[in-house]
C-alpha atoms as a PDB file:
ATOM      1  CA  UNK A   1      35.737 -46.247  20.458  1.00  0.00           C
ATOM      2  CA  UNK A   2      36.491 -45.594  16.477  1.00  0.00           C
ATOM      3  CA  UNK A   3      34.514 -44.862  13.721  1.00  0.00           C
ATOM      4  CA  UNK A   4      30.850 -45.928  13.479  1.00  0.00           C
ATOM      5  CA  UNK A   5      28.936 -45.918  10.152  1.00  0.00           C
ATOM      6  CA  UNK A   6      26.239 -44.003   9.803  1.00  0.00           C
ATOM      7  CA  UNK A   7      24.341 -46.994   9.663  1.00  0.00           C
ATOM      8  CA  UNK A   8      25.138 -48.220  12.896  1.00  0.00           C
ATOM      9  CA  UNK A   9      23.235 -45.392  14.727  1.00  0.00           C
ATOM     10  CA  UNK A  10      19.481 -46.863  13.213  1.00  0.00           C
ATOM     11  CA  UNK A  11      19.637 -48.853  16.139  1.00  0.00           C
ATOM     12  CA  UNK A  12      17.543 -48.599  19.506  1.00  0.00           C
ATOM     13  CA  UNK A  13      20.260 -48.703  21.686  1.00  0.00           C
ATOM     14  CA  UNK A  14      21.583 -45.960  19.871  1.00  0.00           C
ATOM     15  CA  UNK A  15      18.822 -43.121  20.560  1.00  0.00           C
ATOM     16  CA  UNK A  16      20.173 -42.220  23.732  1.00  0.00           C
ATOM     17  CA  UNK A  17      23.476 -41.341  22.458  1.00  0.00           C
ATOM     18  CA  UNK A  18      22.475 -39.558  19.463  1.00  0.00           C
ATOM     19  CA  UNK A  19      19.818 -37.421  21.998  1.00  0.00           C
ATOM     20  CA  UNK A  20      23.152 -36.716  24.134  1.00  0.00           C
ATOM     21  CA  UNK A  21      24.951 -35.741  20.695  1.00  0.00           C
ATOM     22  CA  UNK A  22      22.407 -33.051  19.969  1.00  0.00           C
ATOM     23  CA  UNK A  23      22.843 -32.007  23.547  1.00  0.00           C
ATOM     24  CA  UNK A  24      26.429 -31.427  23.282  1.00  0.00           C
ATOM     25  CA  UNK A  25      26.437 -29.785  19.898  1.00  0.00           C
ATOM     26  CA  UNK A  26      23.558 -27.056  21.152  1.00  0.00           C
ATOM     27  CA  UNK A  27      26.329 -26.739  24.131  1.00  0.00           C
ATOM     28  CA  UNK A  28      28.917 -26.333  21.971  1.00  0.00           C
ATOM     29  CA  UNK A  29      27.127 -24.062  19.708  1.00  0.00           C
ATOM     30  CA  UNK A  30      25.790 -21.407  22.731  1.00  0.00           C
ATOM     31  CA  UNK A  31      29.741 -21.691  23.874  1.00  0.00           C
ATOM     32  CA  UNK A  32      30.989 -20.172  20.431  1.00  0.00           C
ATOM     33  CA  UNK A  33      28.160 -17.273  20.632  1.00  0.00           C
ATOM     34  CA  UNK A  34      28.098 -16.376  24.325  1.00  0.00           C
ATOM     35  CA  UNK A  35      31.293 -14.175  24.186  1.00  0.00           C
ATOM     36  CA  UNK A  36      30.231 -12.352  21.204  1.00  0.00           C
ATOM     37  CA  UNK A  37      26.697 -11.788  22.255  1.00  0.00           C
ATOM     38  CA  UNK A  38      28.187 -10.225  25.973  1.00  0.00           C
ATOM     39  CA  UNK A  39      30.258  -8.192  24.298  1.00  0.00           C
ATOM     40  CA  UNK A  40      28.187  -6.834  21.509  1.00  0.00           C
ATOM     41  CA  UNK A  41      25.551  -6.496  24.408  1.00  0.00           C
ATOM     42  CA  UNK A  42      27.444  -4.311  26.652  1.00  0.00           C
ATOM     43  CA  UNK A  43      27.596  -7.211  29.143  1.00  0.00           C
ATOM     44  CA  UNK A  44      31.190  -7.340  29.284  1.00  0.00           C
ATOM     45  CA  UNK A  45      34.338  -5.158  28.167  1.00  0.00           C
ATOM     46  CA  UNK A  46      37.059  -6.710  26.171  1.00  0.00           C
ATOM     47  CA  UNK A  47      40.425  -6.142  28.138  1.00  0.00           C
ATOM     48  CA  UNK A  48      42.198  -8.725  26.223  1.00  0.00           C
ATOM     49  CA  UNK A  49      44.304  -9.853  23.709  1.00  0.00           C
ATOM     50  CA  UNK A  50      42.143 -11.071  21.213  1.00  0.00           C
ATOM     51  CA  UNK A  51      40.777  -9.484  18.046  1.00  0.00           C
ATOM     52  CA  UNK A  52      37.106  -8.830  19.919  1.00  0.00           C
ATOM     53  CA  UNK A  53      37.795  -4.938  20.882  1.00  0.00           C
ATOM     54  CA  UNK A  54      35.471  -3.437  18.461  1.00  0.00           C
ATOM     55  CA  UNK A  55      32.548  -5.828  19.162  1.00  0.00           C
ATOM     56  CA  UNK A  56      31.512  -3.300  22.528  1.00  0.00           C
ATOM     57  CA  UNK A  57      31.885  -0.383  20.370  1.00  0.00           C
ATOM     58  CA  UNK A  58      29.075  -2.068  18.002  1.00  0.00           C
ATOM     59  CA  UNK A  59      31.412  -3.435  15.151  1.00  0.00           C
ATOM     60  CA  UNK A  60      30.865  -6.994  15.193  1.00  0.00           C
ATOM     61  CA  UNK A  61      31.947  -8.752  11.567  1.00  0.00           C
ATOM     62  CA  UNK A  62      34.515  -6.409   9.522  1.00  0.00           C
ATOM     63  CA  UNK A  63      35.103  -9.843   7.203  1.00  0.00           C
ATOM     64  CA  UNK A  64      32.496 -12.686   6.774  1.00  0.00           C
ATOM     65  CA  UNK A  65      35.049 -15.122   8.327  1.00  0.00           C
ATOM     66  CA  UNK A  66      34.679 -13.352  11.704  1.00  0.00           C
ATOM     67  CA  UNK A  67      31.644 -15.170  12.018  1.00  0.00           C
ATOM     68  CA  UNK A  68      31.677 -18.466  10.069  1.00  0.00           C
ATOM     69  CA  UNK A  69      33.057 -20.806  12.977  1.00  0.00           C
ATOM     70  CA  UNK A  70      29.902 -19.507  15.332  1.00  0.00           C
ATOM     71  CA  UNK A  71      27.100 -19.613  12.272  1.00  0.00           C
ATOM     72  CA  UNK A  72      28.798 -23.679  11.237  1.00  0.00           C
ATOM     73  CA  UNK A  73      28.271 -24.277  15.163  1.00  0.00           C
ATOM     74  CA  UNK A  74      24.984 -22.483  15.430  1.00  0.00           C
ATOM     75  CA  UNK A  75      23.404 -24.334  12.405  1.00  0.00           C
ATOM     76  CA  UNK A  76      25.308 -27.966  13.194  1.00  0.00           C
ATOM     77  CA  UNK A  77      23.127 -28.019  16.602  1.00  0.00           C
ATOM     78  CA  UNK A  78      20.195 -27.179  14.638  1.00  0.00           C
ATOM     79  CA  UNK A  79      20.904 -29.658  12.039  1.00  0.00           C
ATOM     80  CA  UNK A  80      21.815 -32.482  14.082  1.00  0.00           C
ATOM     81  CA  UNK A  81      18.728 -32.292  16.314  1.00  0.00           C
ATOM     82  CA  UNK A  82      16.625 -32.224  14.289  1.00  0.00           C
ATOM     83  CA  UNK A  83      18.045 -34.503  11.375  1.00  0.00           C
ATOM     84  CA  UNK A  84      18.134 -37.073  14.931  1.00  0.00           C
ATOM     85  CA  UNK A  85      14.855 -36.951  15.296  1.00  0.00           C
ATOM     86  CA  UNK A  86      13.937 -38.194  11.943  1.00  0.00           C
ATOM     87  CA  UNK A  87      16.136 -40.490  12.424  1.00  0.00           C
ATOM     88  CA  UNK A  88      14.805 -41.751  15.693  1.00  0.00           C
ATOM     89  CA  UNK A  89      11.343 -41.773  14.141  1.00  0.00           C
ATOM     90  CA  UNK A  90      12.370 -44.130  11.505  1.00  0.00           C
ATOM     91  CA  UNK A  91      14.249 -46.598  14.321  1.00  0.00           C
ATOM     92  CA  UNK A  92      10.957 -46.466  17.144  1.00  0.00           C
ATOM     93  CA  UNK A  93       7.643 -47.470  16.543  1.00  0.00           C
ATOM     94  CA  UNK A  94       4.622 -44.723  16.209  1.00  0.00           C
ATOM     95  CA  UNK A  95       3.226 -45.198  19.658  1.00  0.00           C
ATOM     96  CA  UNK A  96       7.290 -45.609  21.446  1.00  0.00           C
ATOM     97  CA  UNK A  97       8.160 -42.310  19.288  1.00  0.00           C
ATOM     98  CA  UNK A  98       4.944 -40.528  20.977  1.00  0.00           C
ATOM     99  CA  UNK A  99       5.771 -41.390  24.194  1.00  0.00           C
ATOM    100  CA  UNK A 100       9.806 -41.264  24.851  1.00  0.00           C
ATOM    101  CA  UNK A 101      11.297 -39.199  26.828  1.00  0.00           C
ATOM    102  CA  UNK A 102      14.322 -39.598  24.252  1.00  0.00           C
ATOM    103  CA  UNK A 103      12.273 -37.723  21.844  1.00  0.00           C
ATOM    104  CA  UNK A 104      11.265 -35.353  24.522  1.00  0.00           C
ATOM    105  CA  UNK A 105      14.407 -34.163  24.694  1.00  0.00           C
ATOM    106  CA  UNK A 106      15.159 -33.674  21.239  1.00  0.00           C
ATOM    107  CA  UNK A 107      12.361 -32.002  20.277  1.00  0.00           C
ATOM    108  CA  UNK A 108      13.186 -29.734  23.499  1.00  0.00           C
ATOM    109  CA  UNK A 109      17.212 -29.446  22.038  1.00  0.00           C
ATOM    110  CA  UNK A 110      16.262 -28.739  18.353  1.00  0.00           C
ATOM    111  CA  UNK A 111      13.841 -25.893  19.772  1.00  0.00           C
ATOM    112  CA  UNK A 112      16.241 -24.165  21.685  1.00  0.00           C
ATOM    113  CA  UNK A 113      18.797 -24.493  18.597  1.00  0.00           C
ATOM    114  CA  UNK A 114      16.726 -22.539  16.483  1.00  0.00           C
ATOM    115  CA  UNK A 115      16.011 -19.951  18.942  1.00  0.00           C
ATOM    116  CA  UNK A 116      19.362 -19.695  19.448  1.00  0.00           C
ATOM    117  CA  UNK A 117      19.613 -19.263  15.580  1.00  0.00           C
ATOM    118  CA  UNK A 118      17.011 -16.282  15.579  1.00  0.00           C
ATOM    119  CA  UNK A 119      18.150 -14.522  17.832  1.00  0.00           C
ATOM    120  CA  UNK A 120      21.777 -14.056  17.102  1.00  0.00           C
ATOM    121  CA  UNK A 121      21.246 -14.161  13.346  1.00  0.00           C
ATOM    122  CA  UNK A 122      20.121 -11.411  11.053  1.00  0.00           C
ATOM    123  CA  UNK A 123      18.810 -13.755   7.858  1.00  0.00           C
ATOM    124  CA  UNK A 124      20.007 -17.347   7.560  1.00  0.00           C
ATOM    125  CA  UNK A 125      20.038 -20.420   5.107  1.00  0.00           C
ATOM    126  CA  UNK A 126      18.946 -24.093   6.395  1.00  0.00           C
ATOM    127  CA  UNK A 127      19.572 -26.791   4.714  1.00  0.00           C
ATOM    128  CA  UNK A 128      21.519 -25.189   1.298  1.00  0.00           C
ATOM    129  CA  UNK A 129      18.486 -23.014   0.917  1.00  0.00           C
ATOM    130  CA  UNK A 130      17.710 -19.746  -0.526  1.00  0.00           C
ATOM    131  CA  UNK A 131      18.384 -16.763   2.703  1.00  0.00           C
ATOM    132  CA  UNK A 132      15.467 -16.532   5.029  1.00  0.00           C
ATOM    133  CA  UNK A 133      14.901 -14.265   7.806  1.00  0.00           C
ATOM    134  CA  UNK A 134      15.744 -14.871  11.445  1.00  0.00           C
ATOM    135  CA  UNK A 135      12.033 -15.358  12.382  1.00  0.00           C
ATOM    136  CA  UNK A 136      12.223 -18.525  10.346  1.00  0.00           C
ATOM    137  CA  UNK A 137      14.086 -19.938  13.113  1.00  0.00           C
ATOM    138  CA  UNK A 138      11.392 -18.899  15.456  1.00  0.00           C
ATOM    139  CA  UNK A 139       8.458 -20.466  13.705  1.00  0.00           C
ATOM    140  CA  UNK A 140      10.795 -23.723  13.623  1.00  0.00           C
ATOM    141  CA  UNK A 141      11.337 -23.367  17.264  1.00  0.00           C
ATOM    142  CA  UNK A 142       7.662 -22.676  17.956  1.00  0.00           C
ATOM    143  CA  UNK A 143       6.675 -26.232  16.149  1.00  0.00           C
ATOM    144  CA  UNK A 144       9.573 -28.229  17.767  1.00  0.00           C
ATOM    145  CA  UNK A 145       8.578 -26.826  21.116  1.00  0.00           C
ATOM    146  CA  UNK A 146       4.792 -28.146  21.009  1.00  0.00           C
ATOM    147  CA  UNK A 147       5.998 -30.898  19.848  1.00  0.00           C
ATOM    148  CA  UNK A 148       8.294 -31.723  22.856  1.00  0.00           C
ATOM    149  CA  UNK A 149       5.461 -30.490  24.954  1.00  0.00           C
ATOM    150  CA  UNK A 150       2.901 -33.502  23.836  1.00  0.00           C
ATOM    151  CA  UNK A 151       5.755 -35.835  23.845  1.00  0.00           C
ATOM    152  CA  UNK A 152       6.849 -35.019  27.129  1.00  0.00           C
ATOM    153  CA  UNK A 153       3.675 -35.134  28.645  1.00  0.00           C
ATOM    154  CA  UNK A 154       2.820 -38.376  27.514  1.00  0.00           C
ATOM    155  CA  UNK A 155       6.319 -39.453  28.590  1.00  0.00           C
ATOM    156  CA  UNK A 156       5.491 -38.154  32.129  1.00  0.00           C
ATOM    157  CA  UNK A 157       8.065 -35.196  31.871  1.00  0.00           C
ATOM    158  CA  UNK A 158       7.101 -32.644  33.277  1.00  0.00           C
ATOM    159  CA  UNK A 159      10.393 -30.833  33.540  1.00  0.00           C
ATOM    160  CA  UNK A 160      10.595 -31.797  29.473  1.00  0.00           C
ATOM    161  CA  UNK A 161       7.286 -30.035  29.238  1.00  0.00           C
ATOM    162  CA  UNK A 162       8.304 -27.118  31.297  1.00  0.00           C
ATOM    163  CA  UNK A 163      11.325 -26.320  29.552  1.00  0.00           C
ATOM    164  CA  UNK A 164       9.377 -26.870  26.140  1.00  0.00           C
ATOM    165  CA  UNK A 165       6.757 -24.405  27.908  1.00  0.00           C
ATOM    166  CA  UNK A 166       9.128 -21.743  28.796  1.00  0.00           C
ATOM    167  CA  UNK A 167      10.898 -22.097  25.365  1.00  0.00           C
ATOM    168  CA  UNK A 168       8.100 -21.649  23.075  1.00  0.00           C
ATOM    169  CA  UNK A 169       6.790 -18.767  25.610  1.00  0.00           C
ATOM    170  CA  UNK A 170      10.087 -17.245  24.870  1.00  0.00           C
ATOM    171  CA  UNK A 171       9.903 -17.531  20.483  1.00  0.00           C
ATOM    172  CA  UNK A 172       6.247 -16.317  21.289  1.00  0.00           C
ATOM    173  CA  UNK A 173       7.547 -13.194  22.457  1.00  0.00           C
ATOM    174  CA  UNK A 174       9.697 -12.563  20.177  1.00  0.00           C
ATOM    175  CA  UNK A 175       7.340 -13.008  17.095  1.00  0.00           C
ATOM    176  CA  UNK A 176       4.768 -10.882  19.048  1.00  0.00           C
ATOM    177  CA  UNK A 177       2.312 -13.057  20.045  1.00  0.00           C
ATOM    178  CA  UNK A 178       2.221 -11.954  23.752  1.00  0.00           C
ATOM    179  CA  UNK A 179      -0.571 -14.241  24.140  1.00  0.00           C
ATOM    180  CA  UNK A 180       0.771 -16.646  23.406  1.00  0.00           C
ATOM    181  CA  UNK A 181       4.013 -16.004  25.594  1.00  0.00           C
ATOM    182  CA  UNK A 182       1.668 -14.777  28.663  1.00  0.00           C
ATOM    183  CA  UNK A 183      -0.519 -18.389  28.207  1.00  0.00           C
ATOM    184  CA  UNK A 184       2.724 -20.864  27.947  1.00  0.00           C
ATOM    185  CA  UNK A 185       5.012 -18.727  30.607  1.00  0.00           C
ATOM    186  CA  UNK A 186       1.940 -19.928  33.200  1.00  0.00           C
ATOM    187  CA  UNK A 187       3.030 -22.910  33.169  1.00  0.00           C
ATOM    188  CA  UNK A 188       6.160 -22.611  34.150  1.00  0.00           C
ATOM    189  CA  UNK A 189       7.093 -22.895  38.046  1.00  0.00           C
ATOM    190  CA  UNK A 190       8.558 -19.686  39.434  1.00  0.00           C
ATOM    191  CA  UNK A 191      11.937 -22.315  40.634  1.00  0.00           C
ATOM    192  CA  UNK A 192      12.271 -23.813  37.219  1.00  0.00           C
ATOM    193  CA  UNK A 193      15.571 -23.904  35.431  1.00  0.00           C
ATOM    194  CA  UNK A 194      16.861 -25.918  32.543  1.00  0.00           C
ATOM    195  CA  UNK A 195      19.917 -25.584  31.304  1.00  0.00           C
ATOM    196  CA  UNK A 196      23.028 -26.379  28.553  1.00  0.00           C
ATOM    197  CA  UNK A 197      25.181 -29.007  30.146  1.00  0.00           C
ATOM    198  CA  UNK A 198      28.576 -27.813  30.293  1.00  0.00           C
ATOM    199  CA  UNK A 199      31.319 -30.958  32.116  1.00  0.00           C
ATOM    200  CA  UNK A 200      35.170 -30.937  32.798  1.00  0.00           C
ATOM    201  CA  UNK A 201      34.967 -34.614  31.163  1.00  0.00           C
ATOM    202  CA  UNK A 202      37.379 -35.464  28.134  1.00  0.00           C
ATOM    203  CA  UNK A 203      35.782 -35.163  24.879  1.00  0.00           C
ATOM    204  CA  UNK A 204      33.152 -32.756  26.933  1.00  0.00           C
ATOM    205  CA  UNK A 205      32.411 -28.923  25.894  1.00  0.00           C
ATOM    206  CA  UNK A 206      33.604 -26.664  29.074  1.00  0.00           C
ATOM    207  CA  UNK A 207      32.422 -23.361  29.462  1.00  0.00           C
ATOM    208  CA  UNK A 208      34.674 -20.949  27.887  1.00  0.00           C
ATOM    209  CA  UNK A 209      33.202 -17.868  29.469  1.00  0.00           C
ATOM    210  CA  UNK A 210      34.871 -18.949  32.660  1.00  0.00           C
ATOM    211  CA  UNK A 211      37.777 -19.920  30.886  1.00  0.00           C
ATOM    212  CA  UNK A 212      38.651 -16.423  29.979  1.00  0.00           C
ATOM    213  CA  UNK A 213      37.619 -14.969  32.627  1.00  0.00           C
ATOM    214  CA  UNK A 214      38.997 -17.275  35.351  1.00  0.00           C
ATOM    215  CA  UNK A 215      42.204 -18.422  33.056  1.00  0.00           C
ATOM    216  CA  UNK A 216      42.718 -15.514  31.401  1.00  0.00           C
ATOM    217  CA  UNK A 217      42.069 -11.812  31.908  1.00  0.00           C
ATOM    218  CA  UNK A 218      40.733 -11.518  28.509  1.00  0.00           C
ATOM    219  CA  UNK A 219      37.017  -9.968  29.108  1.00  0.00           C
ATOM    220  CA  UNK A 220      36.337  -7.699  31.934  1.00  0.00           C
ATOM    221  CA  UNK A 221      32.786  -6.033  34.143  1.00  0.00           C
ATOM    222  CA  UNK A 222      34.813  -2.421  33.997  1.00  0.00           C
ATOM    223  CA  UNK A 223      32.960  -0.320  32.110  1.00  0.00           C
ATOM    224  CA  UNK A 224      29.702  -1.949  31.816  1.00  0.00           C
ATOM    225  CA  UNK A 225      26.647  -1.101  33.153  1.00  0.00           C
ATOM    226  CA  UNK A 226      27.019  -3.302  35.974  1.00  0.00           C
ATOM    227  CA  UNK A 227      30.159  -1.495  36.961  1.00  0.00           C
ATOM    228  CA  UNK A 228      28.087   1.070  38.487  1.00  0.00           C
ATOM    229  CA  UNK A 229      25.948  -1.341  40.222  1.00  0.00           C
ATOM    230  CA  UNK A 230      26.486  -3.307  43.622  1.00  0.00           C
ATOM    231  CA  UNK A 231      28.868  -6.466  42.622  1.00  0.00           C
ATOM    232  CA  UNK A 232      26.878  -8.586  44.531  1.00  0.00           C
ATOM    233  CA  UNK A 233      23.665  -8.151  42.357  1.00  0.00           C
ATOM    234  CA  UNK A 234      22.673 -11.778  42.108  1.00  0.00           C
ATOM    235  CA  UNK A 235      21.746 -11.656  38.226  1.00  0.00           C
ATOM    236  CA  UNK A 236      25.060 -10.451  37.403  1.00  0.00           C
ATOM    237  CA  UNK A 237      27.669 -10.463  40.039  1.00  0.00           C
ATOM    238  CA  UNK A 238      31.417  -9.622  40.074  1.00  0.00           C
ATOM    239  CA  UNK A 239      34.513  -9.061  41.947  1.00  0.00           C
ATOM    240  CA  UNK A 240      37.526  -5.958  41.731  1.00  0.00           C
ATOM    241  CA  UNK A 241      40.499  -8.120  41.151  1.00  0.00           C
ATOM    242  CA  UNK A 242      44.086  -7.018  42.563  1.00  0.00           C
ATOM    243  CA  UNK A 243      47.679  -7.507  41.712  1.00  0.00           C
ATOM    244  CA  UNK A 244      50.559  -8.206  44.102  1.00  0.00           C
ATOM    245  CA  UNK A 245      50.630  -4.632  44.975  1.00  0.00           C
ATOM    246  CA  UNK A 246      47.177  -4.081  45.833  1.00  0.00           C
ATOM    247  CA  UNK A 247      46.758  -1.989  42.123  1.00  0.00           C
ATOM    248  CA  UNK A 248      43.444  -3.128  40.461  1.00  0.00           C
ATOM    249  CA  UNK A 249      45.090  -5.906  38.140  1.00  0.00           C
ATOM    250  CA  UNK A 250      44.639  -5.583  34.240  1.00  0.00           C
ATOM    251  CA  UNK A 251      43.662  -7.572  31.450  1.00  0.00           C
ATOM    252  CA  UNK A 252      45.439  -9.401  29.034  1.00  0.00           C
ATOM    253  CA  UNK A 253      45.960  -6.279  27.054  1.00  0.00           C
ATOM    254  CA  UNK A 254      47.599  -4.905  29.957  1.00  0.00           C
ATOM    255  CA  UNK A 255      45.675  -1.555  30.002  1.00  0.00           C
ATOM    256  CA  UNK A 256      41.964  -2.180  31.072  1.00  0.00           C
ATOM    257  CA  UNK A 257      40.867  -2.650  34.405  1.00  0.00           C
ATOM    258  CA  UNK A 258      40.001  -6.367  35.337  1.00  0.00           C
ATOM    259  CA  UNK A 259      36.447  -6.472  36.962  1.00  0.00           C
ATOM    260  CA  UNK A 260      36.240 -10.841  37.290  1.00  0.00           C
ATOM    261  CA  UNK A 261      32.711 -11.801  36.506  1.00  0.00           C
ATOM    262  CA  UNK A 262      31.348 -14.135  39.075  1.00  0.00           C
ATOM    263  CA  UNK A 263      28.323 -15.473  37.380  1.00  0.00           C
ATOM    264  CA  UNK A 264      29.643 -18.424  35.948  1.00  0.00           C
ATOM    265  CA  UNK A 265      32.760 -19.567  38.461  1.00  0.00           C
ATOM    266  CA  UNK A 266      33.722 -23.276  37.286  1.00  0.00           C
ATOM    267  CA  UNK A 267      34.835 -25.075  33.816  1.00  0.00           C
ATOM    268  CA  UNK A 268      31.515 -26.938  34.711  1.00  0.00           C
ATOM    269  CA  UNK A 269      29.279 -24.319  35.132  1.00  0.00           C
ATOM    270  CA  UNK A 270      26.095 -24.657  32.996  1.00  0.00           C
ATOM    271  CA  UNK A 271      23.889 -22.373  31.454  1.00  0.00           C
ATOM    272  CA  UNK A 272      20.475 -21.629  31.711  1.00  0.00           C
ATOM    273  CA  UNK A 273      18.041 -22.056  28.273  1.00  0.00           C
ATOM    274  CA  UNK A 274      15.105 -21.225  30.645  1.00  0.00           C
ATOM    275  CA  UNK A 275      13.878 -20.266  33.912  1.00  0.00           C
ATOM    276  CA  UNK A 276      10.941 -19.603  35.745  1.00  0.00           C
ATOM    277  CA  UNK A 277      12.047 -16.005  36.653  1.00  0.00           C
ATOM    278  CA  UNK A 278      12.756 -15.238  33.379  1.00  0.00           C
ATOM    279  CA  UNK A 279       8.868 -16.305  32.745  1.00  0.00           C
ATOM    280  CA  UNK A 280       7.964 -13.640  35.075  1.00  0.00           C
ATOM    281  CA  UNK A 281       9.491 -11.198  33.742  1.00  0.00           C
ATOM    282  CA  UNK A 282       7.938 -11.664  30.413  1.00  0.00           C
ATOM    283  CA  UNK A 283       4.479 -11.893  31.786  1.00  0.00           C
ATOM    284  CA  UNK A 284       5.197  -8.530  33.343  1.00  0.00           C
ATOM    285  CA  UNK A 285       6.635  -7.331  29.764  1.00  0.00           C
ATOM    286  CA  UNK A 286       3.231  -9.059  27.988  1.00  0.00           C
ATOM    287  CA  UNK A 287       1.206  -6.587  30.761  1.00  0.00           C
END
């Protein structure tokens, strides 16, 4: 416990600490986002007391601060993976670099930080450069997830290599090259899931979705799309919650209807970066 110099982490014993660092910082990063991207999505209603109203009604940043604490998050999960893995590379040898499961993983991380990146972000800057656009991000993702993909492989990872797979299928798409997307997204095992690592532990990052939805009253399924639809639709299911009086209970405001969400149900709960399904539908979107 305490401070470590930076030096101190060009150590082997270190690499599977700094992997788990990029891990919890892409975690952490996704956590900021996800409320903003549901609501600006029409996913969820905001029924509470924070300053998030006019993100459903397709006002998402009336000052540049509304935004900085999710962009610093967004780009410190890109930075640290992939800052790590030259790290790493300078600490293992060529041939242990090529074949580590370590490195696997951090390749997969720093993919799915960038793709994160592109697709919440209009333009960007990396690294104190000049503004780029968001498809920067994908091309970065795109290289980091072929990467992982011949590391994992040699590493004997296939789960690595599927989520690496499913990944780059997913940049693919979005840069057009359904090809591309329709070739990788075979590969990919109709069960396959791999997910951000969300943990009631001290020091860990718990998912704040369920937090304010489970906690507090503060986002809400009334008037969504999915209010119309059956609640137990099992990609997005929800629950009518009542008061003491058998009134349908409100949110935090104290005005809007409180529809629970019932997607994500523990502190714990991860979230999914990739899954097979999600591979079939974009084969069906390539066709």
């Amino acid at each position: 416990p305490g401070r470590l110099a930076d030096d101190d982490l060009n150590s082997l014993d270190a690499v599977p600490g700094v992997v788990n660092g990029m891990s919890f910082d892409l975690s952490q990063a996704l956590n900021g986002s996800l409320q903003s991207i549901l609501l600006a999505s029409g996913e969820l209603w905001h029924g509470g007391s924070y300053d998030f109203g006019t993100y459903p009604r397709g006002i998402l940043l009336q000052e540049p601060e509304d935004w900085d604490g999710e962009f610093g998050t967004l780009q410190q999960a890109r930075w640290v993976a992939e800052d790590g893995l030259r790290r790493i590379a300078d600490i293992l040898e060529p041939q242990q670099f090529e074949r580590s499961a370590d490195v696997a993983r951090a390749y997969v991380t720093g993919g799915f930080a960038n793709r994160l990146l592109g697709e919440v972000q209009c333009s960007s800057t990396i690294d104190g450069g000049p503004e780029v656009p968001n498809s920067e991000h994908f091309v970065r993702a795109d290289s980091l997830f072929t990467r992982a993909i011949a590391v994992a492989t040699a590493a004997g990872r296939g789960d690595l290599a599927n989520a690496a797979y499913a990944g780059r299928a997913s940049v693919r798409a979005w840069m057009g090259n359904w090809n591309g997307a329709t070739s990788d997204a075979q590969q990919v095992p109709a069960d396959f899931v791999y997910e951000a690592v969300f943990s009631t532990a001290v020091g860990a990052v718990g998912n704040d979705l369920w937090y304010e939805t489970f906690q507090r009253p503060e986002f809400t399924v009334f008037n969504t799309v999915w209010a119309d639809e059956d609640p137990d639709d099992p990609r997005a299911t929800w629950e009518v919650i009542y008061d003491n009086s058998g009134q349908v209970a409100k949110g935090a405001n104290g005005q809007t209807d409180f529809y629970q969400q019932k997607k994500f149900t523990s502190e714990d709960a991860d979230v999914p970066l990739a899954k097979g399904t999600e591979m079939l539908v974009l084969r069906a979107e390539a066709a």
